[in-house]
Protein backbone atom coordinates (compact mmCIF):
# COMPACT_ATOMS: atom_id res chain seq x y z
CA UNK A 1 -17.61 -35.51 -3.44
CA UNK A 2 -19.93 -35.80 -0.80
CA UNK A 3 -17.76 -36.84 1.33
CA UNK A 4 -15.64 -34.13 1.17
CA UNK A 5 -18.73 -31.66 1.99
CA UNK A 6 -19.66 -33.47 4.83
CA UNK A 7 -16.24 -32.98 6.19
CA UNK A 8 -16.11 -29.20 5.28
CA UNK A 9 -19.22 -28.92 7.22
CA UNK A 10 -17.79 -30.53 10.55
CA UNK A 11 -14.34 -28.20 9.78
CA UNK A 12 -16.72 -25.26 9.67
CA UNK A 13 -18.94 -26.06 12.68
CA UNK A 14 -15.91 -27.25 15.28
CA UNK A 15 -13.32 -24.73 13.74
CA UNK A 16 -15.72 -21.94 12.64
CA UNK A 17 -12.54 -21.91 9.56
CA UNK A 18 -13.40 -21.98 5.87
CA UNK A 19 -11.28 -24.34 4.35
CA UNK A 20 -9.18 -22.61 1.29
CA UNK A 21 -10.58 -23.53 -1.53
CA UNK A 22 -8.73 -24.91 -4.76
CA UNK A 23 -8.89 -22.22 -8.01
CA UNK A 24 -11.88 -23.32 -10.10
CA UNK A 25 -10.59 -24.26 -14.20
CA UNK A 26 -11.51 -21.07 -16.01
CA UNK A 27 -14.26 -23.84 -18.49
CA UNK A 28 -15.93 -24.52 -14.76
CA UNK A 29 -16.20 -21.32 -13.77
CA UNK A 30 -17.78 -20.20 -16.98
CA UNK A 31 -20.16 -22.95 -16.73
CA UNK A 32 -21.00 -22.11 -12.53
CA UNK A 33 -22.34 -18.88 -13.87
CA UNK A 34 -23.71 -19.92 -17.71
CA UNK A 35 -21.20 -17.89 -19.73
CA UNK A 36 -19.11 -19.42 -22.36
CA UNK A 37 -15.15 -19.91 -21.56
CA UNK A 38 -14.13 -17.62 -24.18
CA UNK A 39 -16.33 -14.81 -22.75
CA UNK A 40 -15.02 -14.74 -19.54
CA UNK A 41 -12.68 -12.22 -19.26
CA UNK A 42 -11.25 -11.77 -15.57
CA UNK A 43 -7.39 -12.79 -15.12
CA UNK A 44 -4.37 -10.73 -16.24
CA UNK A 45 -2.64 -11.11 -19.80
CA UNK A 46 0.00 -13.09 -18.14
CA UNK A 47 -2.68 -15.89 -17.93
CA UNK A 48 -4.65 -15.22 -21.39
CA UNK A 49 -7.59 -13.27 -20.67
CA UNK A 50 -8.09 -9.34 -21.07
CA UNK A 51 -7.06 -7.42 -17.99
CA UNK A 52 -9.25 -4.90 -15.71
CA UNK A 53 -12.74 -6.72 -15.87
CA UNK A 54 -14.40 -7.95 -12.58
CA UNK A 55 -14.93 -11.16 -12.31
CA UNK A 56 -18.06 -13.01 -10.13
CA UNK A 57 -16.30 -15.74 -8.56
CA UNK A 58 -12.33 -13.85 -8.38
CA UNK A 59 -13.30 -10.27 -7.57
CA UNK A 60 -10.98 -7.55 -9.56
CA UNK A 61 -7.19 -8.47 -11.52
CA UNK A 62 -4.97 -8.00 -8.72
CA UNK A 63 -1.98 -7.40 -11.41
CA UNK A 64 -3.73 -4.58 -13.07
CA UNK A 65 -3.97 -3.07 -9.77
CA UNK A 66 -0.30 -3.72 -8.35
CA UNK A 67 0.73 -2.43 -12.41
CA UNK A 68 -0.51 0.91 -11.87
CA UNK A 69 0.36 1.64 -7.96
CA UNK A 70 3.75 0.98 -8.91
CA UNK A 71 3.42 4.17 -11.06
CA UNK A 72 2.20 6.26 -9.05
CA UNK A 73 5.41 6.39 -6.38
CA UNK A 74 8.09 8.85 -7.14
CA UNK A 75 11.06 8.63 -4.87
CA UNK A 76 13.86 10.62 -4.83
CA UNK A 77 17.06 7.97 -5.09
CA UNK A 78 19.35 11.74 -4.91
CA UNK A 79 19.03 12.23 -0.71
CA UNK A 80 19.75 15.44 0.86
CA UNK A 81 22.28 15.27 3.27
CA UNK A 82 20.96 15.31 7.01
CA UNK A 83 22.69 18.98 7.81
CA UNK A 84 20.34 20.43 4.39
CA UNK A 85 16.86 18.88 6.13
CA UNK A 86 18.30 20.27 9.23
CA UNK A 87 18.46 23.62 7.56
CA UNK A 88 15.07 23.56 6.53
CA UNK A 89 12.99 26.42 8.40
CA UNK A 90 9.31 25.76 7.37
CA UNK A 91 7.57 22.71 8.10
CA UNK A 92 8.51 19.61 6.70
CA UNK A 93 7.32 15.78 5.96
CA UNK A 94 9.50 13.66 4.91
CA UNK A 95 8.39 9.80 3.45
CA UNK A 96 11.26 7.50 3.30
CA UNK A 97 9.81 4.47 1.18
CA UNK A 98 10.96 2.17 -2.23
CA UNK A 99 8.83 1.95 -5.28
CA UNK A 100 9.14 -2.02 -5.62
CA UNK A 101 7.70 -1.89 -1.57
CA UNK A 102 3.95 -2.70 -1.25
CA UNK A 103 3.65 -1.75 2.05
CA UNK A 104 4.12 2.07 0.80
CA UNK A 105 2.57 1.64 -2.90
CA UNK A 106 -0.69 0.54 -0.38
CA UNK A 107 0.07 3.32 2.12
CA UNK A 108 -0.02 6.12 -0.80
CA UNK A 109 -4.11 6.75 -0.85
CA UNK A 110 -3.86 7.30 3.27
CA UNK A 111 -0.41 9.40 3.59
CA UNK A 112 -2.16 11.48 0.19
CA UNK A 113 -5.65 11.78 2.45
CA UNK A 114 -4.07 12.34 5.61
CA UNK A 115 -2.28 15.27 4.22
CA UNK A 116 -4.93 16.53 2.02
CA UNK A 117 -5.50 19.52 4.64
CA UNK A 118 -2.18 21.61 4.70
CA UNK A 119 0.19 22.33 2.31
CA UNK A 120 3.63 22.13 3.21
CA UNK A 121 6.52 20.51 1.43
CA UNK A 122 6.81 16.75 1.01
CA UNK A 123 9.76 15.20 0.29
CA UNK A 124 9.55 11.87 -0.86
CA UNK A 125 13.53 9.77 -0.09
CA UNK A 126 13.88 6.69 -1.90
CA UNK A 127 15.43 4.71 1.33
CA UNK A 128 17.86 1.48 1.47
CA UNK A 129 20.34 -0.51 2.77
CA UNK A 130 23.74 1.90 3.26
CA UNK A 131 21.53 4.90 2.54
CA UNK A 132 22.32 7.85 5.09
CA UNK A 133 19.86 9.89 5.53
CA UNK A 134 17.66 7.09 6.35
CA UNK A 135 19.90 5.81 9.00
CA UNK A 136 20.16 8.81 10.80
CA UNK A 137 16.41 9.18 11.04
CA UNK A 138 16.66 5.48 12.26
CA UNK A 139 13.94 4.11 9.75
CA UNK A 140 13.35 0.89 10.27
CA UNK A 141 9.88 0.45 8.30
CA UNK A 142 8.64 1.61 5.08
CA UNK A 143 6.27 3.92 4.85
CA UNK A 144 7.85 6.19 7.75
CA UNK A 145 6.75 9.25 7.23
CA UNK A 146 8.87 12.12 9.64
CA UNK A 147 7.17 15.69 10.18
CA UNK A 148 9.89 17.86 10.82
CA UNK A 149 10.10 21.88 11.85
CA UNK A 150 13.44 23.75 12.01
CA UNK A 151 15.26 20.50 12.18
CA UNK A 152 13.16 18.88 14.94
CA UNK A 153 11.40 15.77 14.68
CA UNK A 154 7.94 17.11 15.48
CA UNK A 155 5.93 14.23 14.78
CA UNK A 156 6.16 10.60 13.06
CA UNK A 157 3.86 8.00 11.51
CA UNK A 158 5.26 4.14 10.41
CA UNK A 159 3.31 2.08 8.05
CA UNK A 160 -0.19 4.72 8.07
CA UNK A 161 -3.11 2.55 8.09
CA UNK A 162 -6.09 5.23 8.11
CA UNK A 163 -5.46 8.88 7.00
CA UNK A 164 -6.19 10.26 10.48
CA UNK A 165 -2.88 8.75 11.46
CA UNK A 166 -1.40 11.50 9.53
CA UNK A 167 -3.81 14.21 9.76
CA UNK A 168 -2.82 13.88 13.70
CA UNK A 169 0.52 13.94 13.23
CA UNK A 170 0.12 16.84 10.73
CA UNK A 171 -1.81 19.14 13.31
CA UNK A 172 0.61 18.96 15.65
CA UNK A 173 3.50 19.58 13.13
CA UNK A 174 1.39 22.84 12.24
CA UNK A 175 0.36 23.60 15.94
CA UNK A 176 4.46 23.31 16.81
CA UNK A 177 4.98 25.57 13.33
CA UNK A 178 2.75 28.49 15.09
């Protein structure tokens, strides 16, 4: 055991790396903090204990977490046809996405922030392999989220990672708008 420490502590120093550590036995992790096994509620139901507790040592259930964000994403799988969005006079964003995709179930809290500020319609295309309207837009990443006026592209933002992403790209859909 010591041993093994010692060579941890050399990794760390000449690497500056953490080595990845094994998951603790749910009886030693009950006794690292001095609560009985049967009290320690922190994994999902698929492994036994109760869900949505926080655990010291594992942080929050990841499965309760990924079990409601895939609720939350409502995609159209019935596309408009490119000519109707090009019909469209008033401003427009459209998110082309999947509700099994993680990168858009993560993406939802910064696309909702980002377009907190204006109200326009937001369309919401469930996009895939042979699908159309996707392929015309040529979407190639999910989220891609297209801000469109009078059936110009105005603006667009792939994969948002901070909501001013899309609060930048919504200003100058609305500055083009007026």
């Amino acid at each position: 055991m010591k041993a093994t420490r010692v060579a941890e502590a050399v990794m760390i120093s000449l690497i500056g790396v953490q080595p990845v550590e094994k998951p603790i036995p749910r009886h030693e992790r009950a006794r690292i903090i001095g609560q009985p096994a049967h009290d320690f509620p922190c994994r999902c139901q698929r492994h036994g204990d109760a869900i949505g507790y926080d655990c010291p040592l594992y942080g929050r259930c990841r499965n309760l977490e990924r079990q409601h964000m895939n609720n939350n994403i409502d995609y159209a799988a019935d596309a408009p046809t490119r000519a109707e969005i090009d019909s469209i006079a008033e401003p427009l964003v459209i998110e082309f996405g999947a509700p099994w995709c993680s990168f858009c179930q993560g993406a939802q809290p910064v696309i909702a922030a980002g377009l907190a500020s204006g109200a326009l319609r937001h369309l919401r295309i469930e996009d895939g392999k042979g699908k159309p309207l996707g392929r015309s837009f040529a979407v190639k990443l999910w989220p891609t989220l297209v801000f469109m006026h009078q059936g110009h592209e105005v603006a667009r933002v792939v994969r948002p990672t901070e909501p001013q992403q899309v609060a930048d790209a919504l200003a100058a859909l609305l500055a083009h708008s007026a």
